[in-house]
PDB file of N, CA and C in Angstrom:
ATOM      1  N   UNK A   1      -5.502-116.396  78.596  1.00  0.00           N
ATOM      2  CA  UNK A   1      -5.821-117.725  79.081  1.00  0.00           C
ATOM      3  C   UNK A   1      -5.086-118.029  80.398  1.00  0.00           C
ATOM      4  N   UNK A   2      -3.670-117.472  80.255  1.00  0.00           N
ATOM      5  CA  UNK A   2      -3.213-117.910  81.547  1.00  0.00           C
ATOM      6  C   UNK A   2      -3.921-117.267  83.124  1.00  0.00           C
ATOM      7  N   UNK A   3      -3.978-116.019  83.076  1.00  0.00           N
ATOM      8  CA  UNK A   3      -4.882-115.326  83.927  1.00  0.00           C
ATOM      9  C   UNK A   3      -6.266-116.011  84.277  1.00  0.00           C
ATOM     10  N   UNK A   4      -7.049-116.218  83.376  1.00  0.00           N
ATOM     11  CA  UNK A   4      -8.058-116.995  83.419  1.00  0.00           C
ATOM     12  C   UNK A   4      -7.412-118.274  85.044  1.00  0.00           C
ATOM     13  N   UNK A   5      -6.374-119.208  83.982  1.00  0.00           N
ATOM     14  CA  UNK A   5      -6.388-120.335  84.792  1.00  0.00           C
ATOM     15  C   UNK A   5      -5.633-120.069  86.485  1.00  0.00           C
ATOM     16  N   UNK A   6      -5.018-118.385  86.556  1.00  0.00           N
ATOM     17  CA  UNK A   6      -4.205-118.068  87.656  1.00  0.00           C
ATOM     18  C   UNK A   6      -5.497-117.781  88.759  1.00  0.00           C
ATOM     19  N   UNK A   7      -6.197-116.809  88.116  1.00  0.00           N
ATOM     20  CA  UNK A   7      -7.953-116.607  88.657  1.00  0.00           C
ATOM     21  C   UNK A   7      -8.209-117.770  89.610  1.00  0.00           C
ATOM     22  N   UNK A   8      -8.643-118.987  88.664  1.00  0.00           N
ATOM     23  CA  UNK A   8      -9.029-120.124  88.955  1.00  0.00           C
ATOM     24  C   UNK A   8      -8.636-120.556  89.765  1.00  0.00           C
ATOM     25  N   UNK A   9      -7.411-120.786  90.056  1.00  0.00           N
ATOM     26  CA  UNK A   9      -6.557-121.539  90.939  1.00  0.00           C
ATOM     27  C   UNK A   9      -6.612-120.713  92.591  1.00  0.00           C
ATOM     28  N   UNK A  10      -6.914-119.384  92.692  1.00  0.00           N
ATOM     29  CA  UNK A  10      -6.650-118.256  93.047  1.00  0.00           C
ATOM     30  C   UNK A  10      -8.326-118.734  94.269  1.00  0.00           C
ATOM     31  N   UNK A  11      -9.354-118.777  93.395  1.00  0.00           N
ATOM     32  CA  UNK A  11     -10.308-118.868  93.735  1.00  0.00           C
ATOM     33  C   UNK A  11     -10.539-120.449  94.098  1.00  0.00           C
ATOM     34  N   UNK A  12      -9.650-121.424  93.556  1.00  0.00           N
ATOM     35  CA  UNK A  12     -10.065-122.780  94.502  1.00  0.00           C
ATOM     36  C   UNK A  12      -9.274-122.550  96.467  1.00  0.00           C
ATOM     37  N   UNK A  13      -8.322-122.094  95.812  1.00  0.00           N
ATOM     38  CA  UNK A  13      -7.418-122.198  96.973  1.00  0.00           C
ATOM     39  C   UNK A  13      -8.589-121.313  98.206  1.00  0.00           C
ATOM     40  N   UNK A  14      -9.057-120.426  97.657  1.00  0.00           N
ATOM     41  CA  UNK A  14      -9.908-119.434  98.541  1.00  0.00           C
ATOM     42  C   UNK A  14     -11.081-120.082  99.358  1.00  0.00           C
ATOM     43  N   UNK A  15     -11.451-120.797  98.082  1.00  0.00           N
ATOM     44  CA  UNK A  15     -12.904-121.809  98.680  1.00  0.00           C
ATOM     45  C   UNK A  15     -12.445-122.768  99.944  1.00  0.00           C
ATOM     46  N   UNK A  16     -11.052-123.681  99.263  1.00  0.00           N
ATOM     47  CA  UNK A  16     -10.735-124.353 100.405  1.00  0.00           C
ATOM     48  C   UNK A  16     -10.135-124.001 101.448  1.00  0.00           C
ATOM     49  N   UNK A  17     -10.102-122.945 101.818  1.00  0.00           N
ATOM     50  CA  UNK A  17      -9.929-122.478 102.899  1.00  0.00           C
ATOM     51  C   UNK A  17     -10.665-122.046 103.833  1.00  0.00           C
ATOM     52  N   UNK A  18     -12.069-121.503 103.244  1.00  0.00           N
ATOM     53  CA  UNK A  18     -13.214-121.504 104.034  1.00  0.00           C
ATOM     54  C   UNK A  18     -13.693-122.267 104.158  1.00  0.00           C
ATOM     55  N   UNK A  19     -13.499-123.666 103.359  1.00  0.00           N
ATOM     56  CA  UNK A  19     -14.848-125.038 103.707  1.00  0.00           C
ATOM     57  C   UNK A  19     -13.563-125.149 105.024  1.00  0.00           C
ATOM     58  N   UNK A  20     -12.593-125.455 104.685  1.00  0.00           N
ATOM     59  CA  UNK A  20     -11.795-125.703 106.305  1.00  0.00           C
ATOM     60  C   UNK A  20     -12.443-125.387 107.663  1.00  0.00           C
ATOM     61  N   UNK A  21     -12.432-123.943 107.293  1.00  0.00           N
ATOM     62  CA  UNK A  21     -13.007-123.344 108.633  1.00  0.00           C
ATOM     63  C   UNK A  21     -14.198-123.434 108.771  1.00  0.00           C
ATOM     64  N   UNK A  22     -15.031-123.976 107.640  1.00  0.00           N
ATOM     65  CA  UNK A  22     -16.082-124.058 108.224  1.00  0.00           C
ATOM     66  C   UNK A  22     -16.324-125.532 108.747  1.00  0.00           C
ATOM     67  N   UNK A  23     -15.873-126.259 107.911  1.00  0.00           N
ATOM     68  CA  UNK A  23     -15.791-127.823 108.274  1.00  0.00           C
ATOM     69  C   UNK A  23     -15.223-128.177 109.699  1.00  0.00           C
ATOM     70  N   UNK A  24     -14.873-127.264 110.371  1.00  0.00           N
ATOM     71  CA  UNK A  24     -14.072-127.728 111.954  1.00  0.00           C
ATOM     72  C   UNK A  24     -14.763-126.524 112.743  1.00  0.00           C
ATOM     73  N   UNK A  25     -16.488-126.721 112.801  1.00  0.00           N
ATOM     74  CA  UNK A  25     -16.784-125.780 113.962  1.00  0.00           C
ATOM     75  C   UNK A  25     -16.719-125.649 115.319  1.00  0.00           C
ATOM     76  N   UNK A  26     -16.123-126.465 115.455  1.00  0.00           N
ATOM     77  CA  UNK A  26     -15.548-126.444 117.647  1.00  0.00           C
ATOM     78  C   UNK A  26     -14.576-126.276 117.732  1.00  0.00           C
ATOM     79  N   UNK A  27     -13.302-126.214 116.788  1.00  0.00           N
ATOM     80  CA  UNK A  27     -11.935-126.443 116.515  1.00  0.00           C
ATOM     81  C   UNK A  27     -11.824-124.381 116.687  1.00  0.00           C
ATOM     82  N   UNK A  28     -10.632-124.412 116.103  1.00  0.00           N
ATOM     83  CA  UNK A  28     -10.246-123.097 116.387  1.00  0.00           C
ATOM     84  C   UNK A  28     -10.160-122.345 114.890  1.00  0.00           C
ATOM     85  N   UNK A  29     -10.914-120.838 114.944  1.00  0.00           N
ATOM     86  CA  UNK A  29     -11.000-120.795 113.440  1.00  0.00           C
ATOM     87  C   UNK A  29      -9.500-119.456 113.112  1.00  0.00           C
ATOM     88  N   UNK A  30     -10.082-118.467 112.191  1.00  0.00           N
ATOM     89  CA  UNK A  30      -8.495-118.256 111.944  1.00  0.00           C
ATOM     90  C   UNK A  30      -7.769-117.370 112.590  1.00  0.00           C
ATOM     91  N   UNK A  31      -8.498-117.358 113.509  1.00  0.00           N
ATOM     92  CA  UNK A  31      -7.390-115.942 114.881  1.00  0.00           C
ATOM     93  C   UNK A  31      -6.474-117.072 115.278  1.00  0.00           C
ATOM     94  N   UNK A  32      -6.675-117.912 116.206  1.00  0.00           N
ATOM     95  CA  UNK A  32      -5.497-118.792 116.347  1.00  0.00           C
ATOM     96  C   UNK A  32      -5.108-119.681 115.827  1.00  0.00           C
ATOM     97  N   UNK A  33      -5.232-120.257 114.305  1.00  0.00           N
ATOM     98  CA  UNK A  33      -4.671-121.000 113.617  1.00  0.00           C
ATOM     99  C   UNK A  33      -3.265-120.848 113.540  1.00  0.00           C
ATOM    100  N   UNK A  34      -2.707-119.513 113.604  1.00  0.00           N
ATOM    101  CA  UNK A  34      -1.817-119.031 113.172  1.00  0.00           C
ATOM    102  C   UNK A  34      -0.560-118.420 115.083  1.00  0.00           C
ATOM    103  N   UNK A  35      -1.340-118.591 115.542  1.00  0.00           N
ATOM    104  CA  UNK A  35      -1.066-118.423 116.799  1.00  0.00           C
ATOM    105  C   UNK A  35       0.111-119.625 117.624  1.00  0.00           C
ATOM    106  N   UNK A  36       1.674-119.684 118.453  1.00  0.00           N
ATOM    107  CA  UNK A  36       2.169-120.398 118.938  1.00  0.00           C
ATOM    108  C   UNK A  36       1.304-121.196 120.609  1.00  0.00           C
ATOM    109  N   UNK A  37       1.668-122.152 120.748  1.00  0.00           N
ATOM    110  CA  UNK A  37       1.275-122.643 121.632  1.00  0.00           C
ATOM    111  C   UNK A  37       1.252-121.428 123.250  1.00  0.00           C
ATOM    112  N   UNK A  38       2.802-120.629 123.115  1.00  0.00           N
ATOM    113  CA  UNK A  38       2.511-119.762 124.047  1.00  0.00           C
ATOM    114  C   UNK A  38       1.924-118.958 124.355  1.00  0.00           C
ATOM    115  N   UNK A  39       1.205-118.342 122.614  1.00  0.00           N
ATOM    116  CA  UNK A  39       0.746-117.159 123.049  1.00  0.00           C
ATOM    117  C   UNK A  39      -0.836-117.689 123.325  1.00  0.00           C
ATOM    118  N   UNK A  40      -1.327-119.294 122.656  1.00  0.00           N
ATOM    119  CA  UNK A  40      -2.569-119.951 123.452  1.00  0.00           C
ATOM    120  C   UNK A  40      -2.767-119.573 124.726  1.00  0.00           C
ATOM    121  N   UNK A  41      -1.604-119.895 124.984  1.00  0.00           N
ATOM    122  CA  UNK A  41      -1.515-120.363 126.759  1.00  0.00           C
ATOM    123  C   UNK A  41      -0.982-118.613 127.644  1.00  0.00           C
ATOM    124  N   UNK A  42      -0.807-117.653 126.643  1.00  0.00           N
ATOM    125  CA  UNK A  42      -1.399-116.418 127.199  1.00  0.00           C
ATOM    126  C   UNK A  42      -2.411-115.805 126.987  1.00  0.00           C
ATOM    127  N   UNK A  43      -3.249-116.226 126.251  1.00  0.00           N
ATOM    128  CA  UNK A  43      -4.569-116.136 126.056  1.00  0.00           C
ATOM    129  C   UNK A  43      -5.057-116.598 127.392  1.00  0.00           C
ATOM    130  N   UNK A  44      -5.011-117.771 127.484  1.00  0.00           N
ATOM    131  CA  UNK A  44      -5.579-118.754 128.633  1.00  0.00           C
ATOM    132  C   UNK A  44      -5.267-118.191 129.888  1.00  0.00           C
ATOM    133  N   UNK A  45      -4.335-117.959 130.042  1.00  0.00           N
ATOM    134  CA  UNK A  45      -3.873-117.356 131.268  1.00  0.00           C
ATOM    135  C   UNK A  45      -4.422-116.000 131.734  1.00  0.00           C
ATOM    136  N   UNK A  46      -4.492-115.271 130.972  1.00  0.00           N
ATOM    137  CA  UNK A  46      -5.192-114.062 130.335  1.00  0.00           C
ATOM    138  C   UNK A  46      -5.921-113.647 131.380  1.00  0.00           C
ATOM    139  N   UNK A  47      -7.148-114.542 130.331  1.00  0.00           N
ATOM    140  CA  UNK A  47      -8.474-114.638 130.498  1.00  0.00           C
ATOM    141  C   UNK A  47      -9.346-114.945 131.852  1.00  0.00           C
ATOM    142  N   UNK A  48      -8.491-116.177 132.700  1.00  0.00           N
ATOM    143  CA  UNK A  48      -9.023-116.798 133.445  1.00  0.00           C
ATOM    144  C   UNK A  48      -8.806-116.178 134.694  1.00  0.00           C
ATOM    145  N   UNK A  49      -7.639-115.245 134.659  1.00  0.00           N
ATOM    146  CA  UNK A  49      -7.087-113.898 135.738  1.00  0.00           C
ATOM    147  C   UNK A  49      -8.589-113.303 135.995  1.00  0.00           C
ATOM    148  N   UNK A  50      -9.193-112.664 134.644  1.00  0.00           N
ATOM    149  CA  UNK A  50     -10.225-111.643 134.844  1.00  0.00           C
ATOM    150  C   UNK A  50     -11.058-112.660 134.712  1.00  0.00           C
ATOM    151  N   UNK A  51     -11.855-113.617 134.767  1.00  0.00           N
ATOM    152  CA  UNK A  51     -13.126-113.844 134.273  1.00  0.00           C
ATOM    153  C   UNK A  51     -14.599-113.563 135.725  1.00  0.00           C
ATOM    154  N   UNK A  52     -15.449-112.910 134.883  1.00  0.00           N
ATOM    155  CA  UNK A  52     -16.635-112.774 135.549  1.00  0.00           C
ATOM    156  C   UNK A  52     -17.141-114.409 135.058  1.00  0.00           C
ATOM    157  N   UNK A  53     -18.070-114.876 135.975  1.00  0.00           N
ATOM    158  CA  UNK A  53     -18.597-116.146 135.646  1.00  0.00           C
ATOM    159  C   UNK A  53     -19.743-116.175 135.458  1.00  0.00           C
ATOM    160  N   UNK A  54     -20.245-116.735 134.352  1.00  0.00           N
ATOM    161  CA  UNK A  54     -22.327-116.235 133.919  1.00  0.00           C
ATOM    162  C   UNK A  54     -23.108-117.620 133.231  1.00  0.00           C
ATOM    163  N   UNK A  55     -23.760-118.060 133.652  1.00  0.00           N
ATOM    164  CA  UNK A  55     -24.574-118.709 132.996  1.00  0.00           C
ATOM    165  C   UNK A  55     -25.393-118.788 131.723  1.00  0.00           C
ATOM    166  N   UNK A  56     -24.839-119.296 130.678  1.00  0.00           N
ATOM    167  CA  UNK A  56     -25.582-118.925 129.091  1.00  0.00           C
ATOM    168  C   UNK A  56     -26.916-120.297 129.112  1.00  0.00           C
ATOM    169  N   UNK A  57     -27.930-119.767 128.463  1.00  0.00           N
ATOM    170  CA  UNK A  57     -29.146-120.749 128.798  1.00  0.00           C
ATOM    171  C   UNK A  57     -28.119-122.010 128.317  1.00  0.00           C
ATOM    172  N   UNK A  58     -29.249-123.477 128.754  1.00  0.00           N
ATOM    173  CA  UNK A  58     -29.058-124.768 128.662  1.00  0.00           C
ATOM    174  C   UNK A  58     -29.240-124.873 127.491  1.00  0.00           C
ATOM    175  N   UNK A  59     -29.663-124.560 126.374  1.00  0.00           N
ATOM    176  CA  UNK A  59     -29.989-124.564 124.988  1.00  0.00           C
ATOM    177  C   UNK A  59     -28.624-124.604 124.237  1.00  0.00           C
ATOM    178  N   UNK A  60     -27.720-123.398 125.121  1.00  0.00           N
ATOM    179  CA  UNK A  60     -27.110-122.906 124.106  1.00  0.00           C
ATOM    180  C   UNK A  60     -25.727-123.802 123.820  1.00  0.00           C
ATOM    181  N   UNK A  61     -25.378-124.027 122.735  1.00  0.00           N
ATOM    182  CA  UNK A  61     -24.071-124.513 122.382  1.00  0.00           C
ATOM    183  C   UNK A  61     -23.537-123.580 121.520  1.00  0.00           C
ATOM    184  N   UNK A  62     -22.148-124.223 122.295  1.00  0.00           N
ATOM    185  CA  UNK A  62     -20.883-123.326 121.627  1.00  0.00           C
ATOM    186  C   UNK A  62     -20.420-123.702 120.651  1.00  0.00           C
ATOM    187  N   UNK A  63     -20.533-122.852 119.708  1.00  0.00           N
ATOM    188  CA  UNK A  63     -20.034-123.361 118.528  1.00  0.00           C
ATOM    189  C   UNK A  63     -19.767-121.797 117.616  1.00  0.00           C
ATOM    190  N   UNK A  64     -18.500-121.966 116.711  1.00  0.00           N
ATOM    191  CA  UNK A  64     -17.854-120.692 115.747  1.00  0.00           C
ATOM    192  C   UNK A  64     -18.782-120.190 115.037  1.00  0.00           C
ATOM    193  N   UNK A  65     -19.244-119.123 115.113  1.00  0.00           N
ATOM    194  CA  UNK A  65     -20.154-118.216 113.742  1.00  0.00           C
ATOM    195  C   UNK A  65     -21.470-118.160 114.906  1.00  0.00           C
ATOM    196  N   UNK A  66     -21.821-118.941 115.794  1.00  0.00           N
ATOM    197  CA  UNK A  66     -23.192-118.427 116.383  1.00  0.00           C
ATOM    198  C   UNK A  66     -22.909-117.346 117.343  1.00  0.00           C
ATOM    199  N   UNK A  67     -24.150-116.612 117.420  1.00  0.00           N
ATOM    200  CA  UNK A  67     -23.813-115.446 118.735  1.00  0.00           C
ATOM    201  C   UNK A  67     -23.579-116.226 119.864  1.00  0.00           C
ATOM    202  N   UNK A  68     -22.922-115.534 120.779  1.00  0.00           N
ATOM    203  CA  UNK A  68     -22.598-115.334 122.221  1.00  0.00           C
ATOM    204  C   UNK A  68     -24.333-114.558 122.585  1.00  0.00           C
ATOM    205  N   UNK A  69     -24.825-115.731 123.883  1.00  0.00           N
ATOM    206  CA  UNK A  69     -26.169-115.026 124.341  1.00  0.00           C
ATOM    207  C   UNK A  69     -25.959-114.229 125.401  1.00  0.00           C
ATOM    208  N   UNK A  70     -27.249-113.102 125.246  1.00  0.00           N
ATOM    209  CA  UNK A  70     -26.843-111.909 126.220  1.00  0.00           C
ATOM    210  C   UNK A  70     -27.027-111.931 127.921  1.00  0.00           C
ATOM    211  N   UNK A  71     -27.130-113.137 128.162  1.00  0.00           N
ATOM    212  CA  UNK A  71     -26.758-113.751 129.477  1.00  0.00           C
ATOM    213  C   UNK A  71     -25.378-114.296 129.735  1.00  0.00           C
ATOM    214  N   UNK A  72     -24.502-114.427 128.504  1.00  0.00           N
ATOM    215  CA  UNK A  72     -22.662-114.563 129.243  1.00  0.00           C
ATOM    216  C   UNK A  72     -22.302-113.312 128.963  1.00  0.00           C
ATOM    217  N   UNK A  73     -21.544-112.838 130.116  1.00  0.00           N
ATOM    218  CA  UNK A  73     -20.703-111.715 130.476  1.00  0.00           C
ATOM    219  C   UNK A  73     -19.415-111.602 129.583  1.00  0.00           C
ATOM    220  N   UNK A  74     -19.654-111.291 128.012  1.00  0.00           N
ATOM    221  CA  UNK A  74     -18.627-110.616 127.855  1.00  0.00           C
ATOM    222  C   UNK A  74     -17.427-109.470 127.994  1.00  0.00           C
ATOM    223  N   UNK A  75     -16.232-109.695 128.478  1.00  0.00           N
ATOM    224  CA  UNK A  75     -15.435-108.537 128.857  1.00  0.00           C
ATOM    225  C   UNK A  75     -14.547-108.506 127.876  1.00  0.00           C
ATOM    226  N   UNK A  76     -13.795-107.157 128.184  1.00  0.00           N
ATOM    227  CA  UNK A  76     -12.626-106.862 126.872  1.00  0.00           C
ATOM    228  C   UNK A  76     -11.616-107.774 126.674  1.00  0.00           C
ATOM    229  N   UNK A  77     -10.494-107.826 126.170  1.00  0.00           N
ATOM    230  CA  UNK A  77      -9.767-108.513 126.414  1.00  0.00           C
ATOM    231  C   UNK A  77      -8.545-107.923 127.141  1.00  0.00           C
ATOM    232  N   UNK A  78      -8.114-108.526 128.096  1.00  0.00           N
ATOM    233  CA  UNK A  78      -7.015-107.618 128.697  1.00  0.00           C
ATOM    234  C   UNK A  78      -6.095-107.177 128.353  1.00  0.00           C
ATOM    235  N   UNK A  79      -5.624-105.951 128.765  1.00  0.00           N
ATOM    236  CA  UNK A  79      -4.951-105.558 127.778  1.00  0.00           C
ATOM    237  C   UNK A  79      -3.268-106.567 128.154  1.00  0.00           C
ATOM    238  N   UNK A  80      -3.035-107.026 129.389  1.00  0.00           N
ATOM    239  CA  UNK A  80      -1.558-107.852 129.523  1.00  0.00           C
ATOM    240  C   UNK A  80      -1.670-108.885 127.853  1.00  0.00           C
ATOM    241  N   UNK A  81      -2.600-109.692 127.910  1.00  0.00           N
ATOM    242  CA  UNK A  81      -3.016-110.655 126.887  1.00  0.00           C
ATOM    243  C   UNK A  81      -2.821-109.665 125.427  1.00  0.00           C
ATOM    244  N   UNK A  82      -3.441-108.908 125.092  1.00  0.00           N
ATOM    245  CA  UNK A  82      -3.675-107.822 123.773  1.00  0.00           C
ATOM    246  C   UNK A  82      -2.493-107.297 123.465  1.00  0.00           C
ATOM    247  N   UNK A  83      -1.509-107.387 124.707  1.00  0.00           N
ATOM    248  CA  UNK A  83       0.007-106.747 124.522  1.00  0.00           C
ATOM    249  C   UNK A  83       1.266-107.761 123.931  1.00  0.00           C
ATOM    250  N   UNK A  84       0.341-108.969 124.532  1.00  0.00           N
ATOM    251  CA  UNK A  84       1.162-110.305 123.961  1.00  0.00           C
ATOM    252  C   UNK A  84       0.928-110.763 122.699  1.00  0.00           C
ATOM    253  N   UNK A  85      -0.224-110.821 122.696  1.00  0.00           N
ATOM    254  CA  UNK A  85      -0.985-111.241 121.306  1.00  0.00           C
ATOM    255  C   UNK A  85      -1.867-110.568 120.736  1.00  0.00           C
ATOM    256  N   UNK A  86      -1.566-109.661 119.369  1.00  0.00           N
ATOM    257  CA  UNK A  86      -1.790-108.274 119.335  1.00  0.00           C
ATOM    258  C   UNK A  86      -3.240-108.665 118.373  1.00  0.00           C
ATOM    259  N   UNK A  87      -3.143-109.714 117.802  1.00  0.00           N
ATOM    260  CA  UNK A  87      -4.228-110.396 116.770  1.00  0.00           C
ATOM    261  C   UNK A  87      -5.561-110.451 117.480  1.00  0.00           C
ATOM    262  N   UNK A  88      -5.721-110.552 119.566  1.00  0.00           N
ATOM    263  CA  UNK A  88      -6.690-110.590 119.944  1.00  0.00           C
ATOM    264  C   UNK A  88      -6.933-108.926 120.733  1.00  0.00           C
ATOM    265  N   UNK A  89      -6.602-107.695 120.277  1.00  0.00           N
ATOM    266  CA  UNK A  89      -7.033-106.775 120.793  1.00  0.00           C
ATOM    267  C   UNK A  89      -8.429-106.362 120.496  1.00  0.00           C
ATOM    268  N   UNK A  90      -8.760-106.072 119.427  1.00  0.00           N
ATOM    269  CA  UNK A  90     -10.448-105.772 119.295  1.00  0.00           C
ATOM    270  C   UNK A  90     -11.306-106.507 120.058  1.00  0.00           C
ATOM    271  N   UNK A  91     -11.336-107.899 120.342  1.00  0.00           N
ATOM    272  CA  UNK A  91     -12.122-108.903 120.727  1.00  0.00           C
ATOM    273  C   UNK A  91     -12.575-108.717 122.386  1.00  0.00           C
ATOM    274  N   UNK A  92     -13.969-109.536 122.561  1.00  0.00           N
ATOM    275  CA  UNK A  92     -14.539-109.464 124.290  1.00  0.00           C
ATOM    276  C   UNK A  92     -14.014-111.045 123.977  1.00  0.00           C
ATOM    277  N   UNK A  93     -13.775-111.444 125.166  1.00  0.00           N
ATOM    278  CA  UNK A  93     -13.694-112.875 125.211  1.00  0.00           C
ATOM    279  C   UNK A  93     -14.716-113.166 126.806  1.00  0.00           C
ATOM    280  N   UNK A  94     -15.148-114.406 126.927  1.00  0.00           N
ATOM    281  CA  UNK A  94     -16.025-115.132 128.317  1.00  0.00           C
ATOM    282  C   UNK A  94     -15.072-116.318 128.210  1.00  0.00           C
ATOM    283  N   UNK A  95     -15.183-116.816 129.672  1.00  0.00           N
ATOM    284  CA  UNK A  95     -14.863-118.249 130.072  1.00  0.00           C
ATOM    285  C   UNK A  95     -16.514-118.968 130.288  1.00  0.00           C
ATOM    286  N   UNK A  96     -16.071-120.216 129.424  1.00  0.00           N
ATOM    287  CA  UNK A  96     -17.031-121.191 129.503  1.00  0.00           C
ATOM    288  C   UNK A  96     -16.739-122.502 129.236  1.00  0.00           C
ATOM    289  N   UNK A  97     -17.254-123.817 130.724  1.00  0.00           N
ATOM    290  CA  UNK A  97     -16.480-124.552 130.490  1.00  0.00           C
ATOM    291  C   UNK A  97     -15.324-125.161 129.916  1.00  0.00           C
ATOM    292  N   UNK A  98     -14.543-124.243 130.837  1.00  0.00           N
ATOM    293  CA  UNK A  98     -13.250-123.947 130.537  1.00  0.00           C
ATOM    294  C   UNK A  98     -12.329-123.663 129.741  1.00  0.00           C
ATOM    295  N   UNK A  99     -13.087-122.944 128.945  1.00  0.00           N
ATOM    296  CA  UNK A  99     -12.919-122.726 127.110  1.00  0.00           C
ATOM    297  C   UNK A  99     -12.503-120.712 127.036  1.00  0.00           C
ATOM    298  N   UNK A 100     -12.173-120.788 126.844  1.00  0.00           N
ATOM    299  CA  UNK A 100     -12.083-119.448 126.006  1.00  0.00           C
ATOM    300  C   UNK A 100     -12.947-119.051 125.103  1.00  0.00           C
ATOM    301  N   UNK A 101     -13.703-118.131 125.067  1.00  0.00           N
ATOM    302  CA  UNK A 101     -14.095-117.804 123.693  1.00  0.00           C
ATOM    303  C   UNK A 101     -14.095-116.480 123.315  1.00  0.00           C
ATOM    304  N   UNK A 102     -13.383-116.238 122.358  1.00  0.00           N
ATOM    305  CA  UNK A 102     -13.170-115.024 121.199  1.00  0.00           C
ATOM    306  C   UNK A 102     -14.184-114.719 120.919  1.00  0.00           C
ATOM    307  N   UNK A 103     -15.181-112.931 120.988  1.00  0.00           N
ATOM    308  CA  UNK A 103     -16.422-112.606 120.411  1.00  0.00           C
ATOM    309  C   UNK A 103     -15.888-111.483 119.602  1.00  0.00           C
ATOM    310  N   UNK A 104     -16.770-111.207 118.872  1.00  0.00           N
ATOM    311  CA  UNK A 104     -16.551-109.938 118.510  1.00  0.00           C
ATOM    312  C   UNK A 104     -17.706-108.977 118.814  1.00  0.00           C
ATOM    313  N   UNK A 105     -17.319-107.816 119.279  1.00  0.00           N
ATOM    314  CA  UNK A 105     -17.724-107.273 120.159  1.00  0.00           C
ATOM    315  C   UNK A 105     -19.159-106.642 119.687  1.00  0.00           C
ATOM    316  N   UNK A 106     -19.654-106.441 118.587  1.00  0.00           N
ATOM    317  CA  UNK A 106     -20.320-105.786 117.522  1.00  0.00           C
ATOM    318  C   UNK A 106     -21.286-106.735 117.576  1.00  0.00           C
ATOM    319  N   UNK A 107     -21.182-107.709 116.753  1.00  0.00           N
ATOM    320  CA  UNK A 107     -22.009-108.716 116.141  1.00  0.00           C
ATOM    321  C   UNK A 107     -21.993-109.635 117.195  1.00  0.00           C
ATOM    322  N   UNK A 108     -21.556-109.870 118.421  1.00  0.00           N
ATOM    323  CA  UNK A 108     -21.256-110.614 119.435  1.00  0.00           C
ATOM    324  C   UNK A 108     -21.010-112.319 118.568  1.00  0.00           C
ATOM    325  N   UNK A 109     -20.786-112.446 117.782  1.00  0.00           N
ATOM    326  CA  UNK A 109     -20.432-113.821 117.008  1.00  0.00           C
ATOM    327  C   UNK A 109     -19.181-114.324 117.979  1.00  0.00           C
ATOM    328  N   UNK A 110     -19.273-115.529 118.030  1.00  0.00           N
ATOM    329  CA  UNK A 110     -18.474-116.448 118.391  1.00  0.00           C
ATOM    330  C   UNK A 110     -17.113-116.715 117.402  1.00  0.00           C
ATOM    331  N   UNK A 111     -15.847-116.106 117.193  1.00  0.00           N
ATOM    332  CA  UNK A 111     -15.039-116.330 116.164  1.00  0.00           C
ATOM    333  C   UNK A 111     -13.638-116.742 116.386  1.00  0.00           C
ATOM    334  N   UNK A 112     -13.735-117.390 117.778  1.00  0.00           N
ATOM    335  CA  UNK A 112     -12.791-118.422 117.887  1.00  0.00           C
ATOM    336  C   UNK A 112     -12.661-118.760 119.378  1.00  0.00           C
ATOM    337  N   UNK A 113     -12.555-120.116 119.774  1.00  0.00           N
ATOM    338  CA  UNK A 113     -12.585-121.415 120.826  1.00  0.00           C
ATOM    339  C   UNK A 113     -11.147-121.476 121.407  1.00  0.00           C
ATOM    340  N   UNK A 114     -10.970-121.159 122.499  1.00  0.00           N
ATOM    341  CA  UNK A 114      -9.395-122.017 123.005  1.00  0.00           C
ATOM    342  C   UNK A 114     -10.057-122.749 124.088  1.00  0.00           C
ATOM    343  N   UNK A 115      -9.721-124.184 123.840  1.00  0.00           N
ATOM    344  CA  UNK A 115      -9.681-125.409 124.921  1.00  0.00           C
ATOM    345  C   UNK A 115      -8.427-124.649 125.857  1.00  0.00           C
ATOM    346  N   UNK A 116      -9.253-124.883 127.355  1.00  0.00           N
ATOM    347  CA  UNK A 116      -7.942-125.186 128.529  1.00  0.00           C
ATOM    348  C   UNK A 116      -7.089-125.906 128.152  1.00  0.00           C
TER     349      UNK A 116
END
């Protein structure tokens, strides 16, 4: 019985953690939740060193879990940035209105936002 109720508890905590992230889709999901303000702001800094600049249609909004369209120029992430903050090495990131955004490189999904 106790297992049962450890399970349980095991599996609420799990749920609420994804309605979180899903409940805050412009917000930042869990690559930088966990991230200090500096290493934001070496992200930011990063990024905006290298950015190619591209136009994604007028349609499109930014938002966590949708693709990145194949009209913004995703690039790697640099490696100065990837050396600082080791959580964003796999990832392409684009600048867009003045945002950061985390892709993953595969599925080109959108999986995390840094505001300037």
């Amino acid at each position: 019985m106790e297992a049962l109720q450890n399970g349980t508890i095991t599996l609420a905590l799990l749920v609420g953690m994804v309605s979180a992230a899903v409940a805050n889709p412009n917000g930042s999901a869990w690559i930088t939740d966990g991230l200090t303000s500096a290493q934001r702001q070496e992200i930011r800094q990063g990024a905006s060193k290298q950015v190619d600049k591209a136009s994604p249609p007028a349609s499109f909004k930014v938002v966590i879990g949708e693709a990145a369209p194949d009209t913004l120029k995703l690039q790697p992430m640099p490696k100065s940035v990837s050396d600082q903050v080791p959580a964003v090495k796999p990832y392409d990131f684009a600048m867009l209105e003045n945002r950061v955004l985390i892709v993953d490189p595969k599925s080109k999904e959108i999986i995390d936002i840094i505001p300037r």
